[in-house]
C-alpha atoms as a PDB file:
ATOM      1  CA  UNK A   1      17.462  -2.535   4.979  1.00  0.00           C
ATOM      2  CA  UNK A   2      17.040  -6.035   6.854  1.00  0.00           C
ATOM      3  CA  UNK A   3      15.451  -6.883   9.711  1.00  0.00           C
ATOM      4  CA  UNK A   4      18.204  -6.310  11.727  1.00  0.00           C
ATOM      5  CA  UNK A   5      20.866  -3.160  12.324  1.00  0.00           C
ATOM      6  CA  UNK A   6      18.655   0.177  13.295  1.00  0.00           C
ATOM      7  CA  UNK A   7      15.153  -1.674  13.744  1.00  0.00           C
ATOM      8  CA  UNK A   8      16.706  -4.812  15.558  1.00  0.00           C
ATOM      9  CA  UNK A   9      14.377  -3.089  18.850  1.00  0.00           C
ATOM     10  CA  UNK A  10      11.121  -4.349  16.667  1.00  0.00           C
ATOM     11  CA  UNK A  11      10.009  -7.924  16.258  1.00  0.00           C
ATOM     12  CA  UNK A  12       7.882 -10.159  14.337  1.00  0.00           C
ATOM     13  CA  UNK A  13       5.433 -10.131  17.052  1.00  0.00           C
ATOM     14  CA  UNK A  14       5.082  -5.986  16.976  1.00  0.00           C
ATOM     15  CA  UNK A  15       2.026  -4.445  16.630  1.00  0.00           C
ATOM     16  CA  UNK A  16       1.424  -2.977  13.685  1.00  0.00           C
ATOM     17  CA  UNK A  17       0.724   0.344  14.466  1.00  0.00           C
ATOM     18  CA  UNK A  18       4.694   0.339  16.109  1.00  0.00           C
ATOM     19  CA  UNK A  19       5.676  -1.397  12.649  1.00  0.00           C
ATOM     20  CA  UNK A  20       4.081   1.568  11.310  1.00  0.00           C
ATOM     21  CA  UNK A  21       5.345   4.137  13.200  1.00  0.00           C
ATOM     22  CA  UNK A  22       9.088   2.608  12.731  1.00  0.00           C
ATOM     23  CA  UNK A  23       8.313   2.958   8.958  1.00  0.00           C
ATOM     24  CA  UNK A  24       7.408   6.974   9.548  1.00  0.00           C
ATOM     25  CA  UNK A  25      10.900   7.510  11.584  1.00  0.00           C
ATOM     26  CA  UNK A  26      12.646   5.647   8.542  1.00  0.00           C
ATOM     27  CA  UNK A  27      11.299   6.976   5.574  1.00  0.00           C
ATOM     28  CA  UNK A  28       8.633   9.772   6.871  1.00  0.00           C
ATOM     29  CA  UNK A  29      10.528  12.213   9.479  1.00  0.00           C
ATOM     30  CA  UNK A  30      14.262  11.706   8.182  1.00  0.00           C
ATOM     31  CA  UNK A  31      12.870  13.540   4.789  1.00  0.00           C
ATOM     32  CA  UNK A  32      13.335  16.901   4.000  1.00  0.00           C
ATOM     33  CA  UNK A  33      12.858  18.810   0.699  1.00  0.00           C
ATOM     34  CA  UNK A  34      15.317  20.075  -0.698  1.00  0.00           C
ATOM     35  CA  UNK A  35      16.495  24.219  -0.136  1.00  0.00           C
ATOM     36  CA  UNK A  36      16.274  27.183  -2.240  1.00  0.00           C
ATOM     37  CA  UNK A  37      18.644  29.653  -1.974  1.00  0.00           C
ATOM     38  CA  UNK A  38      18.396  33.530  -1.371  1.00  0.00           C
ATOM     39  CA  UNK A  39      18.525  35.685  -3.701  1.00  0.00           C
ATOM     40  CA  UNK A  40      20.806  38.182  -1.709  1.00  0.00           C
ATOM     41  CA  UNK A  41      23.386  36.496   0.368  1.00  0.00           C
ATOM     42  CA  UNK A  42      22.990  32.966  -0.892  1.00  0.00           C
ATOM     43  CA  UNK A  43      21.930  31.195   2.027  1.00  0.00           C
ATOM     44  CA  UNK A  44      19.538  28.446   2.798  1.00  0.00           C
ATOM     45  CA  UNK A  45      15.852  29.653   3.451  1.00  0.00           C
ATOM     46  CA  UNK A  46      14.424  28.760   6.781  1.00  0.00           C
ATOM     47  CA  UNK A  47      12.795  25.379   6.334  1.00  0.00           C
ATOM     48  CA  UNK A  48       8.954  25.799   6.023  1.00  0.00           C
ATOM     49  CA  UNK A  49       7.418  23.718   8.716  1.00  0.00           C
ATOM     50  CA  UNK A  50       4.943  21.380   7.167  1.00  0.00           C
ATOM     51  CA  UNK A  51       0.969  21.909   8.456  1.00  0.00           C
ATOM     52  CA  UNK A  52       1.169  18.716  10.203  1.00  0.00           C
ATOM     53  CA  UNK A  53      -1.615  20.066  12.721  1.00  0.00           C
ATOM     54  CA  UNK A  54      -3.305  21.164   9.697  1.00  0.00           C
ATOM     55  CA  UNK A  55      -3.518  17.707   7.957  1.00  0.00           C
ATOM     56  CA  UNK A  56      -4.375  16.083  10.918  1.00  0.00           C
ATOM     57  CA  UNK A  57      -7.592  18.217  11.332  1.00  0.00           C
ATOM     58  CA  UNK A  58      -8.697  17.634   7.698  1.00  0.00           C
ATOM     59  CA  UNK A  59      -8.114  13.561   8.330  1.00  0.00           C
ATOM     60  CA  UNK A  60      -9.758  14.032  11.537  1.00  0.00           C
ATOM     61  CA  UNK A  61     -12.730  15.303   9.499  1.00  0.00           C
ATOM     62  CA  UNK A  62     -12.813  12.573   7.023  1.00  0.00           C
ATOM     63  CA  UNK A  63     -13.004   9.865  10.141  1.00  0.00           C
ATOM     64  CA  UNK A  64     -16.365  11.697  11.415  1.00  0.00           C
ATOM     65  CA  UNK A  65     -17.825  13.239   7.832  1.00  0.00           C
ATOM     66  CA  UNK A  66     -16.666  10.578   4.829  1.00  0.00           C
ATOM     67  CA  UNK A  67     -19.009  12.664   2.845  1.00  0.00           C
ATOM     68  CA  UNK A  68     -16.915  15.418   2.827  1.00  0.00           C
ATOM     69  CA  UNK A  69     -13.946  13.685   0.504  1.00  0.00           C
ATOM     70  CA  UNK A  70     -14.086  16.341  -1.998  1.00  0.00           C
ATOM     71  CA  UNK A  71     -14.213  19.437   0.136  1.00  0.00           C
ATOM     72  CA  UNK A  72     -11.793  18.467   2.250  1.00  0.00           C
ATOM     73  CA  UNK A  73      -9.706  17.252  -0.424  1.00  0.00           C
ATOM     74  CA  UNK A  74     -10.177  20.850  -2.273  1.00  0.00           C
ATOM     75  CA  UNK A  75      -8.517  22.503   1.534  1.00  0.00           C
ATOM     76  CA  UNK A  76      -6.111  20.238   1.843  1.00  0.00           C
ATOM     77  CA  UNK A  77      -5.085  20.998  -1.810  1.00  0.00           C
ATOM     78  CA  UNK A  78      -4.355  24.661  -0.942  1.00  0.00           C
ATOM     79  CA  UNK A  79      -2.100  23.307   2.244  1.00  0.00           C
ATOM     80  CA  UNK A  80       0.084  20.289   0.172  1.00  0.00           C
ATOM     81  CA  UNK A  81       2.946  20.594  -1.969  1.00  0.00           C
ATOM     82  CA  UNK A  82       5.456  17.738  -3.465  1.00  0.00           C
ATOM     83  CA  UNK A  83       8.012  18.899  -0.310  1.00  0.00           C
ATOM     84  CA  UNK A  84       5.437  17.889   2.258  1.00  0.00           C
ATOM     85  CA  UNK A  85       2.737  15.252   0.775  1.00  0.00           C
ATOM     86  CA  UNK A  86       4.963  12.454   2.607  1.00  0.00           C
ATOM     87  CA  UNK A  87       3.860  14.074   5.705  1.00  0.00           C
ATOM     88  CA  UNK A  88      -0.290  13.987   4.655  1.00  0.00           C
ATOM     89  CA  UNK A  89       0.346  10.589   3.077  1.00  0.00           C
ATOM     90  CA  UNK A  90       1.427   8.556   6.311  1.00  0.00           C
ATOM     91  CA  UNK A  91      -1.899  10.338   7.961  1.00  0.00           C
ATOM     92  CA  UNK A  92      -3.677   8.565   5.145  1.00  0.00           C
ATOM     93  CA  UNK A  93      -2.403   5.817   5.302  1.00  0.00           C
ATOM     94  CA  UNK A  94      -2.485   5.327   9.044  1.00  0.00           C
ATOM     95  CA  UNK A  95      -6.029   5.719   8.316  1.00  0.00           C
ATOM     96  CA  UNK A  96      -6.473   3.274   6.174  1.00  0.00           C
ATOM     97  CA  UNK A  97      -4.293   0.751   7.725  1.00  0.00           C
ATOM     98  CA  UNK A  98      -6.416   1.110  10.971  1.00  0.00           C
ATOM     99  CA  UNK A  99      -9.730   0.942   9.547  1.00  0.00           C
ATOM    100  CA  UNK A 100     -12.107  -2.625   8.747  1.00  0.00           C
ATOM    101  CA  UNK A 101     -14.148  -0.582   6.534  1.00  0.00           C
ATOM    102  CA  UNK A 102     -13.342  -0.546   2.947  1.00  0.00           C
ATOM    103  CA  UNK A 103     -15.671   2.324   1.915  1.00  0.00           C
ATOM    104  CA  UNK A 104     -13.225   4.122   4.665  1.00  0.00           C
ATOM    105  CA  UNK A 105     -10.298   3.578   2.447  1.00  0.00           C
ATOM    106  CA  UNK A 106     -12.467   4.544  -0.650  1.00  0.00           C
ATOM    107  CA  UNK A 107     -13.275   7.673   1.100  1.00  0.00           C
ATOM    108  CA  UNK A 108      -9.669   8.490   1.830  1.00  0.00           C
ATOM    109  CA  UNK A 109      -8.463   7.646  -1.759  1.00  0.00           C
ATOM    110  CA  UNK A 110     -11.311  10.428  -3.376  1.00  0.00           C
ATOM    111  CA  UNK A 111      -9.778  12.796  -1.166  1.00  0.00           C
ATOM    112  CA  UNK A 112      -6.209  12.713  -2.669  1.00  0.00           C
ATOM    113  CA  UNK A 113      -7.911  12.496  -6.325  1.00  0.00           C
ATOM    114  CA  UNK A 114      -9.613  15.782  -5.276  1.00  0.00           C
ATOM    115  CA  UNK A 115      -6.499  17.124  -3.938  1.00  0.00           C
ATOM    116  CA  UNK A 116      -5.038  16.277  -8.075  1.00  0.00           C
ATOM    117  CA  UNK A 117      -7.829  17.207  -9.254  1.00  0.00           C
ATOM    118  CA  UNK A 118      -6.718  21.104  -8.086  1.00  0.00           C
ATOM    119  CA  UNK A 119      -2.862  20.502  -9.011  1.00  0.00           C
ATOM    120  CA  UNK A 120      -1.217  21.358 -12.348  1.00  0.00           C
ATOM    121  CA  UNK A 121       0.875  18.491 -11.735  1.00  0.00           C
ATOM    122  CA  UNK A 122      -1.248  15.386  -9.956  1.00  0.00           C
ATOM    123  CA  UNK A 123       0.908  14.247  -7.344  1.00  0.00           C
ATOM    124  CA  UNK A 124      -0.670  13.285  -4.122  1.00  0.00           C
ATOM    125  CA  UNK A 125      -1.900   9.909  -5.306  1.00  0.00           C
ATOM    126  CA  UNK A 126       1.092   8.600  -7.208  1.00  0.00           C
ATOM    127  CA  UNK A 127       3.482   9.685  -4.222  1.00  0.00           C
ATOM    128  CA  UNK A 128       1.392   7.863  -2.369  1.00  0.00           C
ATOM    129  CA  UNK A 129       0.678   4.825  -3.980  1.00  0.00           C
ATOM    130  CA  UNK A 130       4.571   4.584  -3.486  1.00  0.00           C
ATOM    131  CA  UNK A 131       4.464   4.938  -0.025  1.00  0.00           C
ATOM    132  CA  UNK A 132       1.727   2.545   0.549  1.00  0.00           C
ATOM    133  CA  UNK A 133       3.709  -0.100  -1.581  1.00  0.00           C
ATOM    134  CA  UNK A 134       7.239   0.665   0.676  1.00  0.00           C
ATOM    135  CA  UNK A 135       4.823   0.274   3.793  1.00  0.00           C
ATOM    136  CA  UNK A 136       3.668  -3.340   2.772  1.00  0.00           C
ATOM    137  CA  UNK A 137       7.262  -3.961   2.080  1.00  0.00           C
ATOM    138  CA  UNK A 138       8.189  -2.868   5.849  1.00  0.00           C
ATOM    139  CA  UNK A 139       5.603  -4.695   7.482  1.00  0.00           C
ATOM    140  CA  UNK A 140       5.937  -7.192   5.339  1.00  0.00           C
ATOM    141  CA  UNK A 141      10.087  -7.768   6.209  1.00  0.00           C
ATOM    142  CA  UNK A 142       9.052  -8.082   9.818  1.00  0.00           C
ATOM    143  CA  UNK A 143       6.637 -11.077   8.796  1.00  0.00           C
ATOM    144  CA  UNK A 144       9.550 -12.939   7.820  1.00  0.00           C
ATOM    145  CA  UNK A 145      11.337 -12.621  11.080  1.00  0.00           C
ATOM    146  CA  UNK A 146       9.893 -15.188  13.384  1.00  0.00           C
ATOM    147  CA  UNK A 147       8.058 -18.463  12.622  1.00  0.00           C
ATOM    148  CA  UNK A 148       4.722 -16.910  14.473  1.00  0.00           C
ATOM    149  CA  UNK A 149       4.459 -13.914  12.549  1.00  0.00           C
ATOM    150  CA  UNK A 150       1.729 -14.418  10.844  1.00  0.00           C
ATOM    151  CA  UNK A 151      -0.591 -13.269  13.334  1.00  0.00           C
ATOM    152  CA  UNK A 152      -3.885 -12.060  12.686  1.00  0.00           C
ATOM    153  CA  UNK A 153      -3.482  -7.932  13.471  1.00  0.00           C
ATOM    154  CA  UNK A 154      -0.443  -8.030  10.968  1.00  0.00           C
ATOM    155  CA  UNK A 155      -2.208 -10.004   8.298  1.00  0.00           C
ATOM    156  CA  UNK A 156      -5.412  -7.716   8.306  1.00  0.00           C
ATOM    157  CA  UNK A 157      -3.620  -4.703   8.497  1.00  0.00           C
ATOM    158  CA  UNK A 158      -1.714  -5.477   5.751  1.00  0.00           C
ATOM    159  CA  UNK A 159      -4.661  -6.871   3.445  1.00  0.00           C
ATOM    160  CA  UNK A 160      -6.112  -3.893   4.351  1.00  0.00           C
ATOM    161  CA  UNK A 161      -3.188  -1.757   2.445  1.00  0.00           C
ATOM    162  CA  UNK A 162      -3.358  -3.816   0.116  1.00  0.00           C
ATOM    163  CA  UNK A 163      -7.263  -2.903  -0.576  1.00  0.00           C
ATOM    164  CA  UNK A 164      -5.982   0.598  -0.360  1.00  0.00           C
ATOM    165  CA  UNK A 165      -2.924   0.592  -2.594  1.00  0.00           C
ATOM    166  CA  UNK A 166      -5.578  -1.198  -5.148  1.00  0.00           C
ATOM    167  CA  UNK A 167      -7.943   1.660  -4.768  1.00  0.00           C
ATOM    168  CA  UNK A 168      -5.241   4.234  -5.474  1.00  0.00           C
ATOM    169  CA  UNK A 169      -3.494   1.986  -8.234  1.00  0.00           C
ATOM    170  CA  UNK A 170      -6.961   2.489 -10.346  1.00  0.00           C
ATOM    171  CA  UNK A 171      -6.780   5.798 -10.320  1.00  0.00           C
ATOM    172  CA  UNK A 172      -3.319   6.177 -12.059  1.00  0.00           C
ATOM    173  CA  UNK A 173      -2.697   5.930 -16.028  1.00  0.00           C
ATOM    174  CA  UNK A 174      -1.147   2.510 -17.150  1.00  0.00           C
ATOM    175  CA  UNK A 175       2.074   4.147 -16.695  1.00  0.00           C
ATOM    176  CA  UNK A 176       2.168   5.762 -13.524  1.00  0.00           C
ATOM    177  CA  UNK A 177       0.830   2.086 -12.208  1.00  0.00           C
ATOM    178  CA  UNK A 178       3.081  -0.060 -14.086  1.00  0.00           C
ATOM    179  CA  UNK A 179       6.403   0.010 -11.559  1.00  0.00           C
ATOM    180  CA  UNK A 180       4.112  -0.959  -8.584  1.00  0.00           C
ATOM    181  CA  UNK A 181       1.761  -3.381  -9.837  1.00  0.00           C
ATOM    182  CA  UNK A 182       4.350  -4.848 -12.062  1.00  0.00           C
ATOM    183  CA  UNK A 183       6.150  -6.229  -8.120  1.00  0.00           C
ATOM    184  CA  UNK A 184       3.022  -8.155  -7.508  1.00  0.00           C
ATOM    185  CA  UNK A 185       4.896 -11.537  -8.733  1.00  0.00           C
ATOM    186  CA  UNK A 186       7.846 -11.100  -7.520  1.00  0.00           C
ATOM    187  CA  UNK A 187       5.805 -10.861  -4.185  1.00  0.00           C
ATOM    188  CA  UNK A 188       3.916 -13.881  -4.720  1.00  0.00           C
ATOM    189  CA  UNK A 189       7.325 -15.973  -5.276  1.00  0.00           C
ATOM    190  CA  UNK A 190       8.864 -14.498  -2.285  1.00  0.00           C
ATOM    191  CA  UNK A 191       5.745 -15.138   0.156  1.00  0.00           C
ATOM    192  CA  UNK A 192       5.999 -18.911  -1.974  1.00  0.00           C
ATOM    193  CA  UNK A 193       9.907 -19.785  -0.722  1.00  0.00           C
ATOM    194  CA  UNK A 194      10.017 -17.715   2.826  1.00  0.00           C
ATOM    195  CA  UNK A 195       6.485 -19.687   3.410  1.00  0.00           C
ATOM    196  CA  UNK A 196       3.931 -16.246   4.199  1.00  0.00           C
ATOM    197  CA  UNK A 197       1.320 -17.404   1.726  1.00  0.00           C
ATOM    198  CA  UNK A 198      -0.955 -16.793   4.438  1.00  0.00           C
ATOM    199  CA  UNK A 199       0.165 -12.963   4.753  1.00  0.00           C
ATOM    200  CA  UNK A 200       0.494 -12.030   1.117  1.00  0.00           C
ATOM    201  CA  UNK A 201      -2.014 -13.391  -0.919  1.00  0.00           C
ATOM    202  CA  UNK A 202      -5.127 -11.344   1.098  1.00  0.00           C
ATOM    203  CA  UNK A 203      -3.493  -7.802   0.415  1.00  0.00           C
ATOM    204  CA  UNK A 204      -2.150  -9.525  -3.592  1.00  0.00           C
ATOM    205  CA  UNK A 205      -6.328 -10.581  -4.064  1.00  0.00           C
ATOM    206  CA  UNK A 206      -7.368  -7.155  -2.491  1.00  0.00           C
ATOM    207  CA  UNK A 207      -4.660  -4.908  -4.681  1.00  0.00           C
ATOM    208  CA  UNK A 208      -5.950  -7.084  -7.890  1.00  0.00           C
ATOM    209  CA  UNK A 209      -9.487  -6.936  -7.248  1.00  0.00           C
ATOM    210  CA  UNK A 210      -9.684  -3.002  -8.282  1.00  0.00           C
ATOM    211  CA  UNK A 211      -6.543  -2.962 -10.845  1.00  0.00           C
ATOM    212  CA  UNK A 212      -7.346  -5.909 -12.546  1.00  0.00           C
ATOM    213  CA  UNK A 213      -9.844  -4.411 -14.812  1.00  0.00           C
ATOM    214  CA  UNK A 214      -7.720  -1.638 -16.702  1.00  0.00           C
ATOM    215  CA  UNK A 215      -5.359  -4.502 -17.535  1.00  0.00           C
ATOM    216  CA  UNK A 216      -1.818  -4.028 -15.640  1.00  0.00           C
ATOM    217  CA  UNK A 217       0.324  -7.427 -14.784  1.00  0.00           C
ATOM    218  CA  UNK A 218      -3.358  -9.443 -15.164  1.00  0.00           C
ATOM    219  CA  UNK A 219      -1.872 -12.719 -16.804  1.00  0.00           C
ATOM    220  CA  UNK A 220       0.935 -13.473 -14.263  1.00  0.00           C
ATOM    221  CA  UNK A 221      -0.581 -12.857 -10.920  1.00  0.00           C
ATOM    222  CA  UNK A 222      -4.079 -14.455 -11.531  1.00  0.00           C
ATOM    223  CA  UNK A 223      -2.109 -17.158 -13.073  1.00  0.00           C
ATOM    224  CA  UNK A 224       0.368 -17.638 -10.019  1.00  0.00           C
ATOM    225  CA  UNK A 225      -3.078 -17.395  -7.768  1.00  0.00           C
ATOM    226  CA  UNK A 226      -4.558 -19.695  -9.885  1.00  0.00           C
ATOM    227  CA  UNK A 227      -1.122 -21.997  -8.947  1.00  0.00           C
ATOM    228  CA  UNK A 228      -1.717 -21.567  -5.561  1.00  0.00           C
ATOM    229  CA  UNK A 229      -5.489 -22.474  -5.319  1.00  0.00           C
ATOM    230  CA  UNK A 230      -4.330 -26.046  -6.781  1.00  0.00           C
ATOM    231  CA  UNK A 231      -1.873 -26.769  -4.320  1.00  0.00           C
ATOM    232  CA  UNK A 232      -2.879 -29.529  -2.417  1.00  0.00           C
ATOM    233  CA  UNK A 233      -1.896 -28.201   0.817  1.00  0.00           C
ATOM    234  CA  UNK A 234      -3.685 -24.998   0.226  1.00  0.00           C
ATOM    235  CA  UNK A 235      -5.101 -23.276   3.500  1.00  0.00           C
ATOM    236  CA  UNK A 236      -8.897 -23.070   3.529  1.00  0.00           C
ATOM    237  CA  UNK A 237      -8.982 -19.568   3.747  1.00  0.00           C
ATOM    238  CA  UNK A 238      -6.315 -18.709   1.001  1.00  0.00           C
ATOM    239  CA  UNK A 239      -8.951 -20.680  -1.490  1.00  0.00           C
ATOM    240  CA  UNK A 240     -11.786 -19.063  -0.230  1.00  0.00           C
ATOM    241  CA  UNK A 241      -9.938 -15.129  -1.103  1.00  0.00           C
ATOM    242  CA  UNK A 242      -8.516 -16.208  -4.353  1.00  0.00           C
ATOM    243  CA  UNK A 243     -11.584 -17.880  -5.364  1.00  0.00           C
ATOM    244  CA  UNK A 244     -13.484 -14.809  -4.240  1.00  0.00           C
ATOM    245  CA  UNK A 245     -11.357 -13.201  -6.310  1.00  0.00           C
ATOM    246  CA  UNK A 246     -12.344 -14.636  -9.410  1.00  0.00           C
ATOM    247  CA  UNK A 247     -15.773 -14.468  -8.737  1.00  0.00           C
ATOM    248  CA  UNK A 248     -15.591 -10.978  -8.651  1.00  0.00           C
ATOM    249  CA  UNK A 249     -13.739 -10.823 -11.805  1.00  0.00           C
ATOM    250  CA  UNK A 250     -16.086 -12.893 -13.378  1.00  0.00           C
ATOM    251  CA  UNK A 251     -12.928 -14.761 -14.318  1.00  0.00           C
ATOM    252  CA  UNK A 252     -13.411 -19.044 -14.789  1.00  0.00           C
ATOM    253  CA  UNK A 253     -10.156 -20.389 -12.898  1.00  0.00           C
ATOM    254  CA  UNK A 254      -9.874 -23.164 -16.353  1.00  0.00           C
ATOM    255  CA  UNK A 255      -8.855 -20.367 -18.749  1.00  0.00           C
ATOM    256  CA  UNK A 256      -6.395 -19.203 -16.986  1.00  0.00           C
ATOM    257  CA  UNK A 257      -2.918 -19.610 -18.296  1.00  0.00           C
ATOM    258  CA  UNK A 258       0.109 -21.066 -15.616  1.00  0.00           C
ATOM    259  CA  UNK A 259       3.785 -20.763 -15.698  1.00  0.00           C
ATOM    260  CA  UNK A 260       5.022 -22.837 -12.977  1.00  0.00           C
ATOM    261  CA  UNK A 261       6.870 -19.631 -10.778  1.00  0.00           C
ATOM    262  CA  UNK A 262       4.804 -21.194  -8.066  1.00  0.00           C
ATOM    263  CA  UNK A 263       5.592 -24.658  -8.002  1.00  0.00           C
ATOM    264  CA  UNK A 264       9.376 -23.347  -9.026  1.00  0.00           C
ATOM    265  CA  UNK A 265       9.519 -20.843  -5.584  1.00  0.00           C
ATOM    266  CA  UNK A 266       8.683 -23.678  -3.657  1.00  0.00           C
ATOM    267  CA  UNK A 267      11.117 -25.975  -5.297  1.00  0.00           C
ATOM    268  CA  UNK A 268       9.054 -28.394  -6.669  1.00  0.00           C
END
C-alpha cells in the first residue's frame, strides 16, 4: 500500500510511535484467526478474546525485571497461541522500538525464544521476525514521503528495529531466516535511488552485525556497504557505522568482493 489512500492522514514528519500505531490498525487489529466450527449446529465459535491485558503485564515486567526473560517467557508461553502472537508481538516490538538500550532488545528477544522453547511448534520468534521486517517497511515508506524525513526520532527508531530484527534473525535456522535477510539488498538499492542512505544503512549495519556470522546474504550486503563507504560523497556518519561494522566482524574492507548494484541504483 503507498503512502497515500487510507494513511494519507500520516506524514513524513510523524512521530514514530503514530507511524507505529498506524502499522498496528493496518496489519495488527484488522487480524483475526480464523473460526472453528461446532460440532452440533455448525456455527462459528465465539471469538476468544486475546489476553491483551495479560501480555501487557508480562512486558510490563520485562521493562522493570530484564532478568526475568525466561520466566516470563515460560507464562507467557501458557497464554500465546499462533491466532494471537500478532497481538504479543507489536507489545514487543513497541518495546524495542522505544528503547536506546540494546541489552533491552536482547532481553525481549530471550523471552520469545523461551516462549519456543515450551512450543511443539516454535512460532513466536519467526512470526515475529516477520512483523518486525513489515514494520521497517512501514516506517520506512513514510521516509520516502517528504524531502525532510530523515529526521533523527525516525532514523533511531528504525536502526533500533533493525538491531532487534538482527537479534531475532540469529536465532532462526538458515531457512526460517533466508526470506527476510535475503531483502537486505534490495533495501540497500532502494535507500541508493530514492536517496535515504542516511535512514537505511544504521538498521542494514545493526540487522548484519548479529546475522552475519551464521552466513545468510553475507557477500552482497557487506559488499554493497563496502560500495557505499567509497563513495566520495559519503556522510561522515554512514562511514563511521559501516566501518564499525567491519570492525566488529573482524572483516578487512580490501577483501571484500563488489558488484556495482550501488553505483548502478544511483545511476552511475
Amino acid at each position: 500500500m503507498g503512502a497515500s489512500g487510507s494513511k494519507k492522514e500520516l506524514t513524513a514528519e510523524s512521530h514514530p510511535h503514530h507511524l507505529l500505531q498506524d502499522f498496528h490498525d493496518h496489519h495488527i487489529a484488522k487480524k483475526t484467526p480464523t473460526p472453528g466450527f461446532c460440532c452440533t449446529c455448525g456455527a462459528p465459535p465465539p471469538a476468544e478474546k486475546p489476553p491483551i491485558d495479560e501480555f501487557k503485564t508480562l512486558i510490563f515486567a520485562l521493562s522493570n525485571a530484564p532478568g526475568c526473560a525466561n520466566l516470563k517467557g515460560r507464562e507467557a508461553a501458557q497464554l500465546v497461541t499462533e491466532d494471537n502472537v500478532h497481538h504479543l508481538a507489536f507489545m514487543v516490538i513497541e518495546r524495542a522500538a522505544a528503547t536506546e538500550r540494546s541489552e533491552d532488545r536482547t532481553t525481549l528477544a530471550t523471552f520469545l525464544d523461551a516462549i519456543d522453547s515450551l512450543q511443539p511448534i516454535p512460532f513466536a520468534i519467526s512470526k515475529t521476525s516477520g512483523l518486525v521486517m513489515k514494520a521497517i517497511d512501514h516506517l520506512s515508506e513514510y521516509a520516502t514521503c517528504s524531502p525532510t524525513a530523515d529526521d533523527v526520532k525516525n532514523r533511531r527508531t528504525l536502526a533500533n528495529l533493525g538491531d532487534f530484527a538482527g537479534k531475532l534473525l540469529a536465532k532462526l535456522d538458515h531457512h526460517a531466516a533466508a526470506p527476510f535477510t535475503e531483502r537486505l539488498p534490495a533495501m540497500l538499492e532502494k535507500a541508493c535511488k530514492d536517496g535515504r542512505l542516511l535512514t537505511v544503512v544504521p538498521l542494514v549495519c545493526n540487522i548484519m552485525q548479529h546475522i552475519s556470522s551464521i552466513g545468510i546474504g553475507d557477500d552482497d550486503v557487506l559488499g554493497m556497504l563496502k560500495e557505499i563507504v567509497e563513495l566520495p560523497t559519503i556522510r561522515l556518519q554512514l562511514e563511521f557505522d559501516i566501518v564499525r561494522l567491519f570492525k566488529q566482524l573482524d572483516i578487512n574492507i580490501e577483501t571484500l568482493r563488489t558488484t556495482g548494484r550501488v553505483r548502478s541504483s544511483l545511476g552511475g
